[in-house]
Protein backbone atom coordinates (compact mmCIF):
# COMPACT_ATOMS: atom_id res chain seq x y z
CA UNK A 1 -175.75 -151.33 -127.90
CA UNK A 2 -172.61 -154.06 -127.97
CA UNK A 3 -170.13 -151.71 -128.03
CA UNK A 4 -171.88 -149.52 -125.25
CA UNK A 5 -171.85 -153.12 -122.88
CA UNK A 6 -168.45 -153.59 -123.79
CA UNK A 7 -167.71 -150.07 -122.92
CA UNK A 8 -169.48 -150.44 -119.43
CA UNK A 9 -167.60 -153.49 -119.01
CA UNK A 10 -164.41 -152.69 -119.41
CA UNK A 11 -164.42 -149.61 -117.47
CA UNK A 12 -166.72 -151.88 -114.55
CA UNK A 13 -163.42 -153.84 -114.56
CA UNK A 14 -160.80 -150.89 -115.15
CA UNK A 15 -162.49 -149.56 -111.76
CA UNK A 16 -162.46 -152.83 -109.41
CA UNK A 17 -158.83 -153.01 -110.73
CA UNK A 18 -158.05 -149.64 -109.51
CA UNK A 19 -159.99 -150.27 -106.41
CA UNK A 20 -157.79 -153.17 -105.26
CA UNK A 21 -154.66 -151.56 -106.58
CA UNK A 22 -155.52 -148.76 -104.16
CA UNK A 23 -156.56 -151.04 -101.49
CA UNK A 24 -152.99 -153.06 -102.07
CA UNK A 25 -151.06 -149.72 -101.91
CA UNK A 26 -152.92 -148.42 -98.57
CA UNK A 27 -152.72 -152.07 -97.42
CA UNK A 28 -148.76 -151.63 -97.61
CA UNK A 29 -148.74 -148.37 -96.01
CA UNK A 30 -150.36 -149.57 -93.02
CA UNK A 31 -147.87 -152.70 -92.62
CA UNK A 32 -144.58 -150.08 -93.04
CA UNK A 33 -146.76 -147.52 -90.86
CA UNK A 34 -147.62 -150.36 -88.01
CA UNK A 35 -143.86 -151.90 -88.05
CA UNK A 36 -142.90 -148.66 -87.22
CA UNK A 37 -145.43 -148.04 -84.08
CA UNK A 38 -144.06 -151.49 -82.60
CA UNK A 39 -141.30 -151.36 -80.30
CA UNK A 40 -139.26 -154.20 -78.26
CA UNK A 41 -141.04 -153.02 -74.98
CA UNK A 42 -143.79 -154.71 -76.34
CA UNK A 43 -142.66 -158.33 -77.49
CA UNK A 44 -143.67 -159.80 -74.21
CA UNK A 45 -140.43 -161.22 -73.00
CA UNK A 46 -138.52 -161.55 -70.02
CA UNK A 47 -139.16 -162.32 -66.62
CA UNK A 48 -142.80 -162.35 -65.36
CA UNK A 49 -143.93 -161.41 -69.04
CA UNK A 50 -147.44 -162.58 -68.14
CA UNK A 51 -148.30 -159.86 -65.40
CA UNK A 52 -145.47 -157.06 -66.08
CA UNK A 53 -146.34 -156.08 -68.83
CA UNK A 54 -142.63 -153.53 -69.20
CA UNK A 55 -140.22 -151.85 -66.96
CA UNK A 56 -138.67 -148.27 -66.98
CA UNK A 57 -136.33 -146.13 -65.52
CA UNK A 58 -136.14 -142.54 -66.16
CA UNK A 59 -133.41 -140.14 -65.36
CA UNK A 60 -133.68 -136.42 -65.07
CA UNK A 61 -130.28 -134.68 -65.36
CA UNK A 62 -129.63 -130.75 -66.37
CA UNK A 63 -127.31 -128.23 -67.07
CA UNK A 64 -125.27 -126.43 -64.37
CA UNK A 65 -125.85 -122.37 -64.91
CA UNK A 66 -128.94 -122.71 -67.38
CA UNK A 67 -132.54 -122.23 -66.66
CA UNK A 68 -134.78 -125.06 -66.68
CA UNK A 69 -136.70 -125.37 -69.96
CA UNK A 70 -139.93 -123.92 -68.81
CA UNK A 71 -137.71 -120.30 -67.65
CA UNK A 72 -135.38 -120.42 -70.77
CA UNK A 73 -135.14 -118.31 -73.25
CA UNK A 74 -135.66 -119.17 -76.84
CA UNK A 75 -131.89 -118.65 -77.51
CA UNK A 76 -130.96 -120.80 -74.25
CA UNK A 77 -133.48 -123.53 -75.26
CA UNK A 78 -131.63 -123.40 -78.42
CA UNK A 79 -128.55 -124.06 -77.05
CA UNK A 80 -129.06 -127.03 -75.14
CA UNK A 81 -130.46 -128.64 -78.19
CA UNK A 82 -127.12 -127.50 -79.93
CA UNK A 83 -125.38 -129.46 -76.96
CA UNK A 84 -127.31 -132.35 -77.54
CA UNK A 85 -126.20 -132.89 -80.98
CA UNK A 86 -122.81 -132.06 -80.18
CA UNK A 87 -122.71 -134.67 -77.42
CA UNK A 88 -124.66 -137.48 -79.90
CA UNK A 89 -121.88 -136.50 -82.46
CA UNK A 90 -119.12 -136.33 -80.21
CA UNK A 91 -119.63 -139.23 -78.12
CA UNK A 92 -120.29 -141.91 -81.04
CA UNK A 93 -123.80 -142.18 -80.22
CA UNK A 94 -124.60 -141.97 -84.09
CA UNK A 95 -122.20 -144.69 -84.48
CA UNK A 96 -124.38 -146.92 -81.92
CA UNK A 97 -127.65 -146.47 -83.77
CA UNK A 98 -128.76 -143.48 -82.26
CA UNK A 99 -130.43 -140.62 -83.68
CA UNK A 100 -132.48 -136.99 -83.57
CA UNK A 101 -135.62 -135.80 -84.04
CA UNK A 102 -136.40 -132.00 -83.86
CA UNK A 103 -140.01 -132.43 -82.31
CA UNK A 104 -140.88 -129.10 -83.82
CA UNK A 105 -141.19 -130.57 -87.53
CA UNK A 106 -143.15 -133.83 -86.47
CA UNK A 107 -146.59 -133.84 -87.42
CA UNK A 108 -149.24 -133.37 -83.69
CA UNK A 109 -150.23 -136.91 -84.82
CA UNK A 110 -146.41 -138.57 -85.12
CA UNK A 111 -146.11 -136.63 -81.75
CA UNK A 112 -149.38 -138.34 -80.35
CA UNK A 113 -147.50 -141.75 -81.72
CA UNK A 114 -144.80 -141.14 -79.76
CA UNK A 115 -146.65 -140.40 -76.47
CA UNK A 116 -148.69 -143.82 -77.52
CA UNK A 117 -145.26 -145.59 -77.49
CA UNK A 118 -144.40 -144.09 -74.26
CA UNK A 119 -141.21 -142.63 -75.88
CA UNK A 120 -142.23 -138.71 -75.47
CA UNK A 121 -144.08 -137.06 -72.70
CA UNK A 122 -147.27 -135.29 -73.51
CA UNK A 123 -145.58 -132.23 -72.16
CA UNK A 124 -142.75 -132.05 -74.60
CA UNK A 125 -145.16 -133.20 -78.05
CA UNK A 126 -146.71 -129.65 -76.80
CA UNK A 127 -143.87 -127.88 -75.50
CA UNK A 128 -142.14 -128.47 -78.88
CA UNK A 129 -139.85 -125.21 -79.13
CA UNK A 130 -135.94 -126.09 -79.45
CA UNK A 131 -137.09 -129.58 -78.01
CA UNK A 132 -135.87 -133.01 -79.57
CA UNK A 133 -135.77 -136.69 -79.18
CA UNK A 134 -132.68 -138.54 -79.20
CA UNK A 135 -133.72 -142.26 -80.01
CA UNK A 136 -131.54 -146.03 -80.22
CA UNK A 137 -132.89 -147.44 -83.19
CA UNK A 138 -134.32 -150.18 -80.71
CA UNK A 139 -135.94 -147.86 -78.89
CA UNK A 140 -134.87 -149.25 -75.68
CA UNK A 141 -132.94 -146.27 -74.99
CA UNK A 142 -134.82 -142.24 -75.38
CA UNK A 143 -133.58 -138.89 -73.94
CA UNK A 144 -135.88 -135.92 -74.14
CA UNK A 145 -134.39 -132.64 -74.59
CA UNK A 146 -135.98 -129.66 -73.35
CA UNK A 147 -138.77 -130.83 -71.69
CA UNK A 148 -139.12 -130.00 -67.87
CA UNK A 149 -135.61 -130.83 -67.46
CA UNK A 150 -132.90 -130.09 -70.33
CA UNK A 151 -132.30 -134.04 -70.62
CA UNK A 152 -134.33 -137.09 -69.47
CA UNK A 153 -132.75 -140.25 -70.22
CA UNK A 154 -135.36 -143.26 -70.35
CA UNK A 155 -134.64 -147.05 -70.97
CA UNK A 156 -138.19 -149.27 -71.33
CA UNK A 157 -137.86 -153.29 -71.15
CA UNK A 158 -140.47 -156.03 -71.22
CA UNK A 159 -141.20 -157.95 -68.79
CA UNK A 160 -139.62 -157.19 -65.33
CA UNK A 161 -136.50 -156.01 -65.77
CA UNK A 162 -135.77 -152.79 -63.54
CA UNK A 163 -132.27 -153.77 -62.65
CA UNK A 164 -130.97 -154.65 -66.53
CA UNK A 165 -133.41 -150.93 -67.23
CA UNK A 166 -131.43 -149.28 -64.65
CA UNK A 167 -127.69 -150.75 -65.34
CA UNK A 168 -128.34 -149.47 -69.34
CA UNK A 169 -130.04 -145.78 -68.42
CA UNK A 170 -127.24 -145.51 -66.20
CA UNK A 171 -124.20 -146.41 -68.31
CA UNK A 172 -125.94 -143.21 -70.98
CA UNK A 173 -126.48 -140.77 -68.19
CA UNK A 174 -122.42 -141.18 -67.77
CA UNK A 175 -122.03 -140.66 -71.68
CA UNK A 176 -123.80 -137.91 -71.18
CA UNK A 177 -122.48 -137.12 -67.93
CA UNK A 178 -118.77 -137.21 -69.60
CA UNK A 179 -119.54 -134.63 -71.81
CA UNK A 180 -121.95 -132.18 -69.16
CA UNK A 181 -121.77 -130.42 -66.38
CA UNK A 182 -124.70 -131.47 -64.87
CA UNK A 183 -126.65 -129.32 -62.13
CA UNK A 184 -125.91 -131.47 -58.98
CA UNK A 185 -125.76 -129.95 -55.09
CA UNK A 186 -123.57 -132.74 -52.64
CA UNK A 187 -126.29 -131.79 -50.13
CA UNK A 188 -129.70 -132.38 -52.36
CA UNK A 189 -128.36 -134.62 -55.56
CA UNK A 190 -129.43 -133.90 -58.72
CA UNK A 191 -131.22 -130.40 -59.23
CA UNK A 192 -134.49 -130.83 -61.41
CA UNK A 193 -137.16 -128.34 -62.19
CA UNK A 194 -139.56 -130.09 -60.55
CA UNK A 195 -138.72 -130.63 -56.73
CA UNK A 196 -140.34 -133.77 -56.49
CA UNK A 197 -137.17 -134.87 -58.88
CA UNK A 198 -134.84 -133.72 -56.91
CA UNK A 199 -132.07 -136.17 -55.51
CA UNK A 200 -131.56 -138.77 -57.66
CA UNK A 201 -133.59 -137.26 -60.37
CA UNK A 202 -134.59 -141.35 -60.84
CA UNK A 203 -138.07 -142.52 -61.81
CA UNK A 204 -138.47 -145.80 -61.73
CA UNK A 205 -141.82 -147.97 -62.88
CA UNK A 206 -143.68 -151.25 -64.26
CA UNK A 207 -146.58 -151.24 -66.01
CA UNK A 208 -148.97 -154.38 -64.28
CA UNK A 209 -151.75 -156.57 -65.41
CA UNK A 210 -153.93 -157.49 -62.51
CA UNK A 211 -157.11 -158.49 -64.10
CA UNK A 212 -157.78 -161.78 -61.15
CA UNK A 213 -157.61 -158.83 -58.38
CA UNK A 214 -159.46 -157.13 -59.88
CA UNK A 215 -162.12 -159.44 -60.81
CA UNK A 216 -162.00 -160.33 -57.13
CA UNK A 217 -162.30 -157.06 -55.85
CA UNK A 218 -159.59 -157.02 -54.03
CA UNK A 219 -157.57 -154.62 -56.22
CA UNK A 220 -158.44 -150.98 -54.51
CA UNK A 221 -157.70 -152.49 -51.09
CA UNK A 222 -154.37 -153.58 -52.52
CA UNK A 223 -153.58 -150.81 -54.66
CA UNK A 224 -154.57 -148.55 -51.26
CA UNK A 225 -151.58 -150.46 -49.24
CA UNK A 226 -149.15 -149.36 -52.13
CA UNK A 227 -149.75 -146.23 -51.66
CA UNK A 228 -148.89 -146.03 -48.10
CA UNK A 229 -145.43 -147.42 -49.02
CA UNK A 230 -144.37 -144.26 -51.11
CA UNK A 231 -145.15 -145.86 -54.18
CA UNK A 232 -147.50 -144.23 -56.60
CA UNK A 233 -150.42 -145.91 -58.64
CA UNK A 234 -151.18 -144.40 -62.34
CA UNK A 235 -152.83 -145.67 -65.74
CA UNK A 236 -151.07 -146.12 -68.59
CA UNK A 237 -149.99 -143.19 -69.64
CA UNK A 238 -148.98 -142.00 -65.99
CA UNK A 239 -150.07 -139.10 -63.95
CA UNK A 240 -153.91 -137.90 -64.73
CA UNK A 241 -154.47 -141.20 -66.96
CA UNK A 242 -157.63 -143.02 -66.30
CA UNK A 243 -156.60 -147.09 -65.40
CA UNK A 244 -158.60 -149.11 -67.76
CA UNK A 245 -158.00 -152.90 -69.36
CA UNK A 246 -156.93 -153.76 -65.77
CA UNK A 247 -153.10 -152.27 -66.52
CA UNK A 248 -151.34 -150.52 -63.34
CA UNK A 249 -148.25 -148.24 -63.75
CA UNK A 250 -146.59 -148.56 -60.05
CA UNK A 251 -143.36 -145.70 -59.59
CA UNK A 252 -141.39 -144.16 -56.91
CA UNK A 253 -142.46 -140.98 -55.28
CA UNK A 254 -139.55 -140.28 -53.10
CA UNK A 255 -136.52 -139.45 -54.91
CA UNK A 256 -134.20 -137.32 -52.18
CA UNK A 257 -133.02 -139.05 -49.21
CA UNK A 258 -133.11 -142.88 -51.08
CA UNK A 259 -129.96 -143.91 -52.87
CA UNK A 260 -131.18 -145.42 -56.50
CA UNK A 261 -130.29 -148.86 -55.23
CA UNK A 262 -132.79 -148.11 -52.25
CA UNK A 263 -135.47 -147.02 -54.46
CA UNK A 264 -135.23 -149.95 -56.71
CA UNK A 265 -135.09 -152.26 -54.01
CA UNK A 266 -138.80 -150.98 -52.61
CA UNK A 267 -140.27 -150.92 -56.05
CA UNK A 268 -139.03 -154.71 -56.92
CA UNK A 269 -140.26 -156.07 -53.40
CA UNK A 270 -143.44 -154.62 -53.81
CA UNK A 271 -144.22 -155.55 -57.48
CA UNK A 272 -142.81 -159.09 -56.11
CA UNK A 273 -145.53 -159.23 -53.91
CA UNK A 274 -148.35 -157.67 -56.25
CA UNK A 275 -147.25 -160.23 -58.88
CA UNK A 276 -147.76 -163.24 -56.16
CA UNK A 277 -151.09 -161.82 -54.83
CA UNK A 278 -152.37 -161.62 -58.63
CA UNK A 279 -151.01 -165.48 -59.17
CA UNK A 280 -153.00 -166.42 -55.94
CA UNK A 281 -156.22 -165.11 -57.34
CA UNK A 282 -155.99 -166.58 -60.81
CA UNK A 283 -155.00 -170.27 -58.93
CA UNK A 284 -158.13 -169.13 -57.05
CA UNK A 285 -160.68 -168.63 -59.96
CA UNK A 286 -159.29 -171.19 -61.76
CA UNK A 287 -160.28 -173.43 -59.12
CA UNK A 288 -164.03 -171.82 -58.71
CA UNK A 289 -164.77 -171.81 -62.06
CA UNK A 290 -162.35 -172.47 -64.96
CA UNK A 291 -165.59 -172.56 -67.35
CA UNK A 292 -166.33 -169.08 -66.43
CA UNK A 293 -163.13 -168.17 -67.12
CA UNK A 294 -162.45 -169.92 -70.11
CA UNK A 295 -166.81 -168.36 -71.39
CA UNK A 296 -165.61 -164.86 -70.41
CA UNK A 297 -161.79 -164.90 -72.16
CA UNK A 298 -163.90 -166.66 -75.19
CA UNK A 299 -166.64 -164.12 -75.64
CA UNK A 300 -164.34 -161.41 -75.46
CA UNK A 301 -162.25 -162.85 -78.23
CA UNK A 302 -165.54 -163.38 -80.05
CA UNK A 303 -166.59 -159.52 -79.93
CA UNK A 304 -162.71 -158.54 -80.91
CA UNK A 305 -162.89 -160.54 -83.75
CA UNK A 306 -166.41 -159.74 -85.05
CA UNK A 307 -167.23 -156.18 -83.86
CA UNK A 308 -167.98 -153.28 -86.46
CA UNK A 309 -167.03 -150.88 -83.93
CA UNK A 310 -165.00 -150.33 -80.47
CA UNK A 311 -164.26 -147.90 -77.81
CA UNK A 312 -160.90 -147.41 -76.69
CA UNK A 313 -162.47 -148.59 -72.93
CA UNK A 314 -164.37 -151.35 -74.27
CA UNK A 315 -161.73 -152.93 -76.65
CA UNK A 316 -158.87 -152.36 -73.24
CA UNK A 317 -161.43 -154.86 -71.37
CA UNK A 318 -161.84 -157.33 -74.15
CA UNK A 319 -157.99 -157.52 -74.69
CA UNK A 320 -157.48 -157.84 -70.67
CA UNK A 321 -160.28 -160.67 -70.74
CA UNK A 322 -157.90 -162.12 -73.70
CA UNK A 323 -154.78 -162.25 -72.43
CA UNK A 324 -156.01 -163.47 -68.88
CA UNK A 325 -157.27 -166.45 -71.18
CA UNK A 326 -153.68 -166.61 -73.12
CA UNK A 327 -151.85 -166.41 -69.62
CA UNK A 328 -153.81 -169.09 -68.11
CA UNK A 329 -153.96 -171.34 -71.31
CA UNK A 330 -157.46 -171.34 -71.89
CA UNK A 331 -157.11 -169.72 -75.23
CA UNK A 332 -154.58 -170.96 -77.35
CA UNK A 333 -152.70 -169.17 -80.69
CA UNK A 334 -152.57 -165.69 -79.59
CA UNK A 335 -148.97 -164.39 -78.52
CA UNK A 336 -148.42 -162.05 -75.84
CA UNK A 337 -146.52 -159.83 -78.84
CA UNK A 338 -149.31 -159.30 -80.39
CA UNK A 339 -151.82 -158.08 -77.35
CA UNK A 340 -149.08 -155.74 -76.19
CA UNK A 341 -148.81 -154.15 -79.46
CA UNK A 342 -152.68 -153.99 -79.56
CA UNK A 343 -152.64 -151.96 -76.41
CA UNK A 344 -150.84 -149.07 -78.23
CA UNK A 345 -152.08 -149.74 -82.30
CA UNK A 346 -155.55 -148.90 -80.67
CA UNK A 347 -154.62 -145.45 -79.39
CA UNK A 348 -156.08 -142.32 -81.18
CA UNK A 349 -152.93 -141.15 -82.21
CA UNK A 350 -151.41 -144.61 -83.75
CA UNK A 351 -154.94 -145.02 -85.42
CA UNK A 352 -154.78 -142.01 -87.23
CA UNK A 353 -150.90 -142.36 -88.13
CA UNK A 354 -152.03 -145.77 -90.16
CA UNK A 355 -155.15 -144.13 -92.14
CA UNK A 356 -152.68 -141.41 -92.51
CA UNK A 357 -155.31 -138.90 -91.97
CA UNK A 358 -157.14 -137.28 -88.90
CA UNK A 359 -160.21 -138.77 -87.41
CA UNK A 360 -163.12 -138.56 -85.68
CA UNK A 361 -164.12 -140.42 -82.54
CA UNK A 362 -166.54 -142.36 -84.31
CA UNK A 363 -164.33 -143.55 -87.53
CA UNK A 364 -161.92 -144.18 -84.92
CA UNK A 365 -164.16 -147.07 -83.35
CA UNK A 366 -164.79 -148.16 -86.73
CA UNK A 367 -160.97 -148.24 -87.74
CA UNK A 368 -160.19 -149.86 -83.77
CA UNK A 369 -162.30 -152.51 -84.79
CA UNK A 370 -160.59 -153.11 -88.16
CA UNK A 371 -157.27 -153.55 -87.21
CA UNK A 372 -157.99 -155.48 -83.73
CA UNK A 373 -159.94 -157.38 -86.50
CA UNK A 374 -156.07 -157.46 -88.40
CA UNK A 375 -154.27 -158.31 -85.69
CA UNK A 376 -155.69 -161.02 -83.70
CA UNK A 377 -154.88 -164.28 -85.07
């Protein structure tokens, strides 16, 4: 009978130590795995840092006498790619801390990562035949190859930076420029596959947090007048995106008969203005009822930090109700960093990438919860 106790005991220990051994070594994965989902767009820097929440340019260039990707052939889609690596070899790109990724051999979950991070469109993580990713090791700087267009050159800042965005998309497209001949007409710019590209092929965009108009209810009237300047209104991820956790993604729509420095020009006066009109109505419920405020950014930080399980729409509100608190110092000890890299660690995609296996939508709320849980300090 002693030796059978012992022999219980000992293996009741051998297990628990293999338990938290495993535990350790999934523990470690996760840390690597969520280092690499962060990106600088999200350290919640720069100008205006506490309403834009990142700003982007986007450049879509192609090549003169080839098909856009969606006509090409298998063996022209093959070629551009070729290019590409020719041009990142050639040009000393490598050298700079650039490199390629053949979307092809990336798991669909990496790809959904990517999409997360804003670094791929959903278009090419599908459209993934002959199609790459050239990517600065910062990721401040991405080009898409053979997506709509054979190249689309991105740069993504924090804060609101579209003229230091611009300046730094710009000086690649002439790297890339110096080694293409791109598809450009004097009459109608830059030729794109999509004509609503055509021009200056330039997209530019910040992505807003507007939680006091909204609160308000002044934010559809506002976001109604934007669109009536040629400015378009999106969620997060862009076009057909649903806009939850009170974030705004504001771009151009006219890109042909607007010079680049005309285009930025509208889309910085009118994110000027959106960012005074959301300052107005926090000074305004501050004044009305800084308790409410203060009860509302409290119980929201309360749920986040206590909740078994979240919705992605649910846990978007709670981090909005948050980081209006953070912003307007009535919680204190909880960097902007951190709730910007929440916004994409929560996403199906990143989720998944950090269990390193595929889940449902219901062990997804229960592993949203756990690493909000993580996170928040």
């Amino acid at each position: 009978m002693e030796d059978n106790r012992k022999a219980k005991h000992s293996l009741s220990e051998n297990s628990l130590e293999e338990i938290l051994k495993n535990n350790d070594g999934e523990n470690k994965m996760q840390q690597e795995r969520r280092s690499e989902i962060v990106s600088k767009w999200m350290e919640g820097t720069g100008p205006e840092a506490e309403i834009v929440i990142s700003s982007r340019i986007r450049l879509a260039r192609n090549i003169r006498k080839m098909p856009f990707p969606p006509l090409a052939s298998d063996e022209q889609r093959e070629k551009i790619l070729q290019t590409a690596k020719d041009v990142l070899r050639n040009s000393r790109l490598e050298e700079s801390g650039f490199g390629i990724m053949d979307i092809s051999v990336l798991s669909p979950v990496f790809r959904q990562v990517l999409v997360e991070k804003h670094l791929i469109s959903p278009l090419l993580s599908r459209e993934n035949r002959f199609s790459a990713l050239m990517l600065r090791k910062d990721e401040i700087i991405s080009i898409m190859v053979n997506e709509e267009d054979h190249f689309r050159i991105q740069c993504l800042l924090p804060g609101l930076q579209l003229e230091k965005a611009w300046q730094e998309a710009s000086r690649y497209d002439d790297i890339l420029e110096s080694h293409l001949d791109y598809a450009f007409d004097e009459e109608k710019g830059y030729l794109t596959a999509c004509p609503t590209n055509v021009g200056t092929g330039l997209r530019a965009s910040v992505m807003l947090h507007l939680p006091a108009l909204a609160i308000t209810q002044q934010i559809n009237r506002i976001l109604s007048a934007v669109s009536q300047v040629g400015l378009a209104v999106r969620g997060l991820y862009g076009e057909g995106t649903e806009m939850t956790g009170n974030l705004f993604q504001i771009s151009n729509q006219i890109t042909l008969g607007q010079s680049e420095e005309e285009i930025l020009q509208n889309l910085y006066g009118v994110t000027s203005q959106l960012i005074n009109q959301e300052k107005s109505a926090r000074e305004h419920l501050l004044n009305e009822g800084r308790e409410k405020l203060g009860d509302r950014a409290g119980r929201a930080y309360g749920i986040l930090k206590n909740a078994w399980m979240l919705s992605s729409r649910e846990a978007m509100q709670f981090l909005s109700d948050v980081r209006l608190g953070v912003d307007l110092g009535l919680l204190k000890g909880v960097p902007l960093k951190i709730l910007n890299e929440l916004l994409v660690l929560i996403r199906p995609g990143c989720l998944q990438y950090l269990k390193d296996k595929n889940l449902g939508p219901y062990e997804r709320d229960l592993e949203r919860a756990i690493q909000i849980q993580k996170c928040l300090p």
